[in-house]
C-alpha atoms as a PDB file:
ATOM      1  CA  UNK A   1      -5.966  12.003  -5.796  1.00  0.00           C
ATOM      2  CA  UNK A   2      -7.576  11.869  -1.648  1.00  0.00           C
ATOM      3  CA  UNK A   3      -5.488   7.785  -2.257  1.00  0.00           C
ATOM      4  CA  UNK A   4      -1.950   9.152  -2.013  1.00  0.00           C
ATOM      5  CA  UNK A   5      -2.880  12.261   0.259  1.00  0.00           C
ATOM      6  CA  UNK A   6      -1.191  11.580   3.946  1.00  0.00           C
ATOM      7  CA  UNK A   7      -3.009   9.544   6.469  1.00  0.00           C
ATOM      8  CA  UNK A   8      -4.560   7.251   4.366  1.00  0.00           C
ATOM      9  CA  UNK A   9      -4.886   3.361   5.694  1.00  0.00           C
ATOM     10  CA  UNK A  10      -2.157   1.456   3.374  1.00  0.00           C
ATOM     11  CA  UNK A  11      -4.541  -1.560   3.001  1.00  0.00           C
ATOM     12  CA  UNK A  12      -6.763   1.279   1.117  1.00  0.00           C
ATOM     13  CA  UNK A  13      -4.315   1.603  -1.114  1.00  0.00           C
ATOM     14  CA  UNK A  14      -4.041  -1.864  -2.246  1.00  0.00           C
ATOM     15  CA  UNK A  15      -7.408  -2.553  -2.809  1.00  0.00           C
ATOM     16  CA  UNK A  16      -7.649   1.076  -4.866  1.00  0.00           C
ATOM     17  CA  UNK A  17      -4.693   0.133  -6.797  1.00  0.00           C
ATOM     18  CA  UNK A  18      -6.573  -3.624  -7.141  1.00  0.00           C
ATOM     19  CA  UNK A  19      -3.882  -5.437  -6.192  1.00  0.00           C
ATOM     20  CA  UNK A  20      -6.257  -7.062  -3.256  1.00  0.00           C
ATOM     21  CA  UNK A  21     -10.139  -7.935  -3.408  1.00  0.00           C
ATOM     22  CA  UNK A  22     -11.650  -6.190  -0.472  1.00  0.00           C
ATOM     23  CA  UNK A  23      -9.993  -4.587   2.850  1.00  0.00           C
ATOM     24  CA  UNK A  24     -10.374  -8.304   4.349  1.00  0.00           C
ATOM     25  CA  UNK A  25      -8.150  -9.659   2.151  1.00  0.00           C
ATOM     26  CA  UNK A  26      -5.776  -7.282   2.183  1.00  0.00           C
ATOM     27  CA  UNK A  27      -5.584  -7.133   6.102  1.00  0.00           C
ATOM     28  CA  UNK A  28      -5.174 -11.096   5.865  1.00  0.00           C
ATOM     29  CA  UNK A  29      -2.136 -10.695   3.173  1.00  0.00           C
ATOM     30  CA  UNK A  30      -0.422  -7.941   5.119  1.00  0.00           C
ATOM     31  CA  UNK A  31      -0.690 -10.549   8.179  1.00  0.00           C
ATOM     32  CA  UNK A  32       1.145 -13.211   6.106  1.00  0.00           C
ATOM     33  CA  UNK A  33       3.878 -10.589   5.105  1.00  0.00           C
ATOM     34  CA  UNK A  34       2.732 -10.508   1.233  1.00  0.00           C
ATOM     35  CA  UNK A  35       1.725  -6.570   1.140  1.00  0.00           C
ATOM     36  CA  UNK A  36       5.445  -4.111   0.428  1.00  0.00           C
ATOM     37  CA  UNK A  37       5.093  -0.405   0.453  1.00  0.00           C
ATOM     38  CA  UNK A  38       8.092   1.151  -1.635  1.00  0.00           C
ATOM     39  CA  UNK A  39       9.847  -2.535  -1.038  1.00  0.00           C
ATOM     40  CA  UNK A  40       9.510  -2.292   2.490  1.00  0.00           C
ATOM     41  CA  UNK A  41       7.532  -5.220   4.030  1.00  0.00           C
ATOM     42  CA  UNK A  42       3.998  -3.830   5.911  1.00  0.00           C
ATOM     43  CA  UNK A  43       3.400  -4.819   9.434  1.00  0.00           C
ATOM     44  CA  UNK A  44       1.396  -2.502  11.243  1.00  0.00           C
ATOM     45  CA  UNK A  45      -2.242  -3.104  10.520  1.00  0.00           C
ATOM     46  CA  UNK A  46      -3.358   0.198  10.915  1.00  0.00           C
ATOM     47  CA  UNK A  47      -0.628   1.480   9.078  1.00  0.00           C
ATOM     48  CA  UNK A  48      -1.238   4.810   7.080  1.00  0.00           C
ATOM     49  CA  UNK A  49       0.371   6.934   4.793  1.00  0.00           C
ATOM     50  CA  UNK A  50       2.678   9.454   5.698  1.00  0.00           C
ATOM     51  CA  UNK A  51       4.364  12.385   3.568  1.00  0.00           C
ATOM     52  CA  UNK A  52       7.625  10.437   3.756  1.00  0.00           C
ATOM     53  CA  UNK A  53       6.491   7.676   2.175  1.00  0.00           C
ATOM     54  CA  UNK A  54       6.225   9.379  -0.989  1.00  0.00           C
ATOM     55  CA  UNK A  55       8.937   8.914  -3.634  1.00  0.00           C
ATOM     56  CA  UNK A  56       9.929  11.799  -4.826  1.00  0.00           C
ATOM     57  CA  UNK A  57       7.491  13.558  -3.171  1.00  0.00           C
ATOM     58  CA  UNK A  58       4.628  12.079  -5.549  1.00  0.00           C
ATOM     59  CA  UNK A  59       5.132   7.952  -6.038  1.00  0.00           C
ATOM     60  CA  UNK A  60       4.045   5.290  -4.370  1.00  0.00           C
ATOM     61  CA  UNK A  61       5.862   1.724  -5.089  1.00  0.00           C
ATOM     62  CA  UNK A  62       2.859  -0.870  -3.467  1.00  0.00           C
ATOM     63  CA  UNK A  63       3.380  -4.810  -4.113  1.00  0.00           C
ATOM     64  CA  UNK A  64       1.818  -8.191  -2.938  1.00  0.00           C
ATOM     65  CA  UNK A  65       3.649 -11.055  -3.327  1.00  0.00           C
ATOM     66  CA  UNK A  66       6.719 -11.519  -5.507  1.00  0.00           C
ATOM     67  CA  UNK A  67       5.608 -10.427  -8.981  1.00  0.00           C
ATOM     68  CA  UNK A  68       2.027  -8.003  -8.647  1.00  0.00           C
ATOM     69  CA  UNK A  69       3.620  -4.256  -8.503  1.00  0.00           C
ATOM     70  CA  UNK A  70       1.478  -1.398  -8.686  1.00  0.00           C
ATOM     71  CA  UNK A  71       2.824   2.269  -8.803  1.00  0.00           C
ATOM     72  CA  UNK A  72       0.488   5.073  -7.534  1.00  0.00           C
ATOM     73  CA  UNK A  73       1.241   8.682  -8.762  1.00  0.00           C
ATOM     74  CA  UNK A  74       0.054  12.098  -7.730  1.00  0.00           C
END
């Protein structure tokens, strides 16, 4: 779906995939290092999605925390 297409805020993504409450939340979590896009830790706030970041061209690997995974397909 428009979720996964390229340019996309991350923290979007995370509240889509309900792995965070609101935006708010999710901009607080990725400020305490919790939020992990395809394993990689976030950092960027405004962060979107690019092409790249796509596994296999059409997965996306989002966590928060240790043990809350979510994986987004196209």
């Amino acid at each position: 779906g428009a979720l996964d297409e390229p340019g996309v805020p991350v923290i979007e993504l995370f509240v889509a995939a309900g792995l965070c409450p609101s935006k708010g939340q999710a901009r607080k979590d990725l400020e305490g290092g919790g939020l992990y896009l395809n394993n990689h830790r976030l950092t960027e706030i405004d962060r979107r999605l690019k092409a790249t970041d796509l596994l296999f061209g059409k997965h996306l690997l989002l966590r928060k925390g240790r043990k809350n995974y979510v994986v987004l397909s196209r």
